[in-house]
C-alpha atoms as a PDB file:
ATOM      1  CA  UNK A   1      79.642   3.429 -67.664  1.00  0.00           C
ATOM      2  CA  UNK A   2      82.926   4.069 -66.238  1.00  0.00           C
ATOM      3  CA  UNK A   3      85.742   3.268 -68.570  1.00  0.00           C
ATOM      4  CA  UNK A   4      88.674   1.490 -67.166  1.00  0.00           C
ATOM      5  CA  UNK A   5      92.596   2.700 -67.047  1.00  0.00           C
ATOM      6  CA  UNK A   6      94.996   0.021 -68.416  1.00  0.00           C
ATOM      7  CA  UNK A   7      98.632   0.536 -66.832  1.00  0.00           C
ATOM      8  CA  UNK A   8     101.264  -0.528 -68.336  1.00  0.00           C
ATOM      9  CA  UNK A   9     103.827  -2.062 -66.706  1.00  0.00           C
ATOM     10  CA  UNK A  10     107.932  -1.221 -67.557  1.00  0.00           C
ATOM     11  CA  UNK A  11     110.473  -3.882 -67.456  1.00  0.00           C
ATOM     12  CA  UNK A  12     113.935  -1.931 -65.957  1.00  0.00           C
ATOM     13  CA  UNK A  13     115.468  -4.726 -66.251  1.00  0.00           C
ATOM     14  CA  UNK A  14     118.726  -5.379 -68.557  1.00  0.00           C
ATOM     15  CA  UNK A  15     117.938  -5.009 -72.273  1.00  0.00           C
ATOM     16  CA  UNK A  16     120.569  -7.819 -73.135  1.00  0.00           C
ATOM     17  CA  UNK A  17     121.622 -10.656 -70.536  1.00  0.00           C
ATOM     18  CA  UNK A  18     124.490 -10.661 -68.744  1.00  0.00           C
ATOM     19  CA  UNK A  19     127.675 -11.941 -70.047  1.00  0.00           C
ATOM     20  CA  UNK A  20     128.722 -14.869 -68.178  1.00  0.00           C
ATOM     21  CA  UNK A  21     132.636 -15.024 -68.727  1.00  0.00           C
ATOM     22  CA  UNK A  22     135.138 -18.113 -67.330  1.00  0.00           C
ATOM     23  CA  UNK A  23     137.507 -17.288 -65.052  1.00  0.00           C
ATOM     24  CA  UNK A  24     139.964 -17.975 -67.701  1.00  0.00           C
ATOM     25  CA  UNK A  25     137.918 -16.250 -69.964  1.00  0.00           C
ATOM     26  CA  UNK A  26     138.369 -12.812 -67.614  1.00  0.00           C
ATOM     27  CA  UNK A  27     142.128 -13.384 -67.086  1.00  0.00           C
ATOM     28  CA  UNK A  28     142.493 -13.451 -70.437  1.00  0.00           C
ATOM     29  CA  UNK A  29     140.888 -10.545 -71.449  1.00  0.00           C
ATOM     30  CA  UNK A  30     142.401  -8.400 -68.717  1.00  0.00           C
ATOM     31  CA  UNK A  31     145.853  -9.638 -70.150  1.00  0.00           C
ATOM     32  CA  UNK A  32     145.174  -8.674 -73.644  1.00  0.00           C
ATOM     33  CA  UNK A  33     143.662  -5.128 -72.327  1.00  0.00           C
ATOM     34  CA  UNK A  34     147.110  -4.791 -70.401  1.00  0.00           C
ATOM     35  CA  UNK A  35     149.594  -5.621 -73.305  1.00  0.00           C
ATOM     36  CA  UNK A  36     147.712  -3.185 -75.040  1.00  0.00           C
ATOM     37  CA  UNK A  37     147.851  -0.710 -72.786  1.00  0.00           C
ATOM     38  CA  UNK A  38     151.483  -1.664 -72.415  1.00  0.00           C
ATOM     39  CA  UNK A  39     152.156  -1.292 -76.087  1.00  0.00           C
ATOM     40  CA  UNK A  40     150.387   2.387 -76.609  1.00  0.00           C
ATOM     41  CA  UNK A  41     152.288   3.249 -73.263  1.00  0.00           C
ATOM     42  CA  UNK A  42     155.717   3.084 -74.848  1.00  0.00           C
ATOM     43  CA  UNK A  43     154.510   5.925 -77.997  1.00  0.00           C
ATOM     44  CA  UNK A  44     153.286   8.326 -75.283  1.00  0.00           C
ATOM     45  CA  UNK A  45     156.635   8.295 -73.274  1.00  0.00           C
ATOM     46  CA  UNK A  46     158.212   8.558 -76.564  1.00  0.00           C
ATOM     47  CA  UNK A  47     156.608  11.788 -77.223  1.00  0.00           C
ATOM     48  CA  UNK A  48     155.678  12.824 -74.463  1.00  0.00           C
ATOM     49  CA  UNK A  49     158.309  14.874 -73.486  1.00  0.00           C
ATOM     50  CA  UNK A  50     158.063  17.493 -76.287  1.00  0.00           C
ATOM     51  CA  UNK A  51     154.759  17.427 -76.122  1.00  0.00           C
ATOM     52  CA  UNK A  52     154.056  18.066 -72.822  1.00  0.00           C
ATOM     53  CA  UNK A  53     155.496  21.636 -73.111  1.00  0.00           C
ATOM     54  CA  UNK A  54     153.693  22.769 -75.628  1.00  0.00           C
ATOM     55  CA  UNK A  55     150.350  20.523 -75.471  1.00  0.00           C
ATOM     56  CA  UNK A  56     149.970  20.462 -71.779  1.00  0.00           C
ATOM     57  CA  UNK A  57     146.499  18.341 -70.450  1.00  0.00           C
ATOM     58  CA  UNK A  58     145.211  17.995 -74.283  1.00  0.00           C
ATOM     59  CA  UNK A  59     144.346  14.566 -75.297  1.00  0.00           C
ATOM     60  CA  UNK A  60     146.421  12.268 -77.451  1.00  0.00           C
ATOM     61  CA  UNK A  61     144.795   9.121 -79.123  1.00  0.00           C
ATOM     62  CA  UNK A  62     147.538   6.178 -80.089  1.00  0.00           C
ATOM     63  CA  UNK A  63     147.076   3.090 -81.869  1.00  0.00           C
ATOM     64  CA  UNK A  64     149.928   1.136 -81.358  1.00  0.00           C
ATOM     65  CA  UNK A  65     150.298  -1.404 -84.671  1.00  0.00           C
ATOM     66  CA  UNK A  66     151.086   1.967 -86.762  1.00  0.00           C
ATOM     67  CA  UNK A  67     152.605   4.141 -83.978  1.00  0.00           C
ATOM     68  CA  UNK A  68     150.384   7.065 -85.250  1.00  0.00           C
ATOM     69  CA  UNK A  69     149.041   9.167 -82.620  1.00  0.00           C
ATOM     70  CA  UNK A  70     146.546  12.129 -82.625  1.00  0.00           C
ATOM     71  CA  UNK A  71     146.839  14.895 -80.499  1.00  0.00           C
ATOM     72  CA  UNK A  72     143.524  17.595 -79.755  1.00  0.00           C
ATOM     73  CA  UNK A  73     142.320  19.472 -76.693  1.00  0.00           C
ATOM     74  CA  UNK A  74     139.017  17.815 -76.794  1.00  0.00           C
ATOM     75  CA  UNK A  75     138.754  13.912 -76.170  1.00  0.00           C
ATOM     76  CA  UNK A  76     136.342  13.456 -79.189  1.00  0.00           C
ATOM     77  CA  UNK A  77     138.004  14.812 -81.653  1.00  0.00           C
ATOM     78  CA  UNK A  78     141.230  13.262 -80.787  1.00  0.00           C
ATOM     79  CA  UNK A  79     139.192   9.950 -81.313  1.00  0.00           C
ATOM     80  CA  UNK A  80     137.560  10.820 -84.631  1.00  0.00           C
ATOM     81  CA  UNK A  81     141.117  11.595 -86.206  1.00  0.00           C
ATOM     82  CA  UNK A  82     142.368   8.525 -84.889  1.00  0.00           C
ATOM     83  CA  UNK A  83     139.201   6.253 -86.553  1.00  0.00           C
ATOM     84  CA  UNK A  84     139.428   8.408 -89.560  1.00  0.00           C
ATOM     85  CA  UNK A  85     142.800   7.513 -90.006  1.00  0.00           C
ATOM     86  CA  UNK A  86     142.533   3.617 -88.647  1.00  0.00           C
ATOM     87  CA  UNK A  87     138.568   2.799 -89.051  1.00  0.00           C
ATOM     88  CA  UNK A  88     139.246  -0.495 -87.707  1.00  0.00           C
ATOM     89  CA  UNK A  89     141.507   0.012 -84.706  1.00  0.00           C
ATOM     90  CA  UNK A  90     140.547   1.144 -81.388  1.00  0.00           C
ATOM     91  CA  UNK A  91     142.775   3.866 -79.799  1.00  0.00           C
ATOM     92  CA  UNK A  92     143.570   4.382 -76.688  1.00  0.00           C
ATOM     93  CA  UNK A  93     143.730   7.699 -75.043  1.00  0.00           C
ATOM     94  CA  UNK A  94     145.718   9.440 -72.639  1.00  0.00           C
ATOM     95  CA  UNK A  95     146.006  12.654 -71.218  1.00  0.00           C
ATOM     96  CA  UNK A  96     149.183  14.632 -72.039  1.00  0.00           C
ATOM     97  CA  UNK A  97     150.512  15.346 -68.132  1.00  0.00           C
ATOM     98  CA  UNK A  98     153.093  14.005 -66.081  1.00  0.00           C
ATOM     99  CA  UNK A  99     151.013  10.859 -65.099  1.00  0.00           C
ATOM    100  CA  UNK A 100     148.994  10.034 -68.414  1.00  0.00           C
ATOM    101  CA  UNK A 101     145.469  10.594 -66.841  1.00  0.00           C
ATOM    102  CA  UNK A 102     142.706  12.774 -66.256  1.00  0.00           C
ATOM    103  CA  UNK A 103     142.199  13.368 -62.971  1.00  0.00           C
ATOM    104  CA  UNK A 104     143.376  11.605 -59.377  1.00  0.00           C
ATOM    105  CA  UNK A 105     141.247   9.272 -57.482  1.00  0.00           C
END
């Protein structure tokens, strides 16, 4: 007798659903995301100028309630002194450069 294969079939589809947001909902968010970004933007042109000669294109994370910021040439470690320091915050993270980022689109 001739045994039989069972396939198993995959699902690729999402693992959680979609989030469905308001319209108000989204504006909202985008508007927090901004006065954060806002906020953390006002540290880095604070210290950006001395540290841009001697840290050129390292990373600096800054969380913006204490003012702290964290400074490394890699991206992760930047972020794992700035959790260490603030466990609960999230940082945000720029690029220490004349324009703040990474790269140019």
């Amino acid at each position: 007798m001739t045994e039989v294969e069972q396939i198993r079939i995959v699902s690729r589809g999402r693992l959680f659903p979609k989030i469905q947001w308001s319209e108000e909902k989204k504006a909202q968010w985008k508007a927090e995301q901004k006065a954060f970004y806002q906020r953390c933007q006002v540290i880095l042109e604070r210290v950006k100028p001395e540290l841009i000669k001697t840290h050129y294109n390292w990373y600096i994370a800054v969380e913006p309630d204490s003012g702290d910021y964290f400074i490394d040439q890699d991206i992760e470690v930047a972020t794992q002194m700035s959790r260490q320091q603030h466990p609960d915050a999230i940082p945000f993270l720029f690029r220490i450069n004349e324009t703040g980022v990474c790269g140019t689109l």
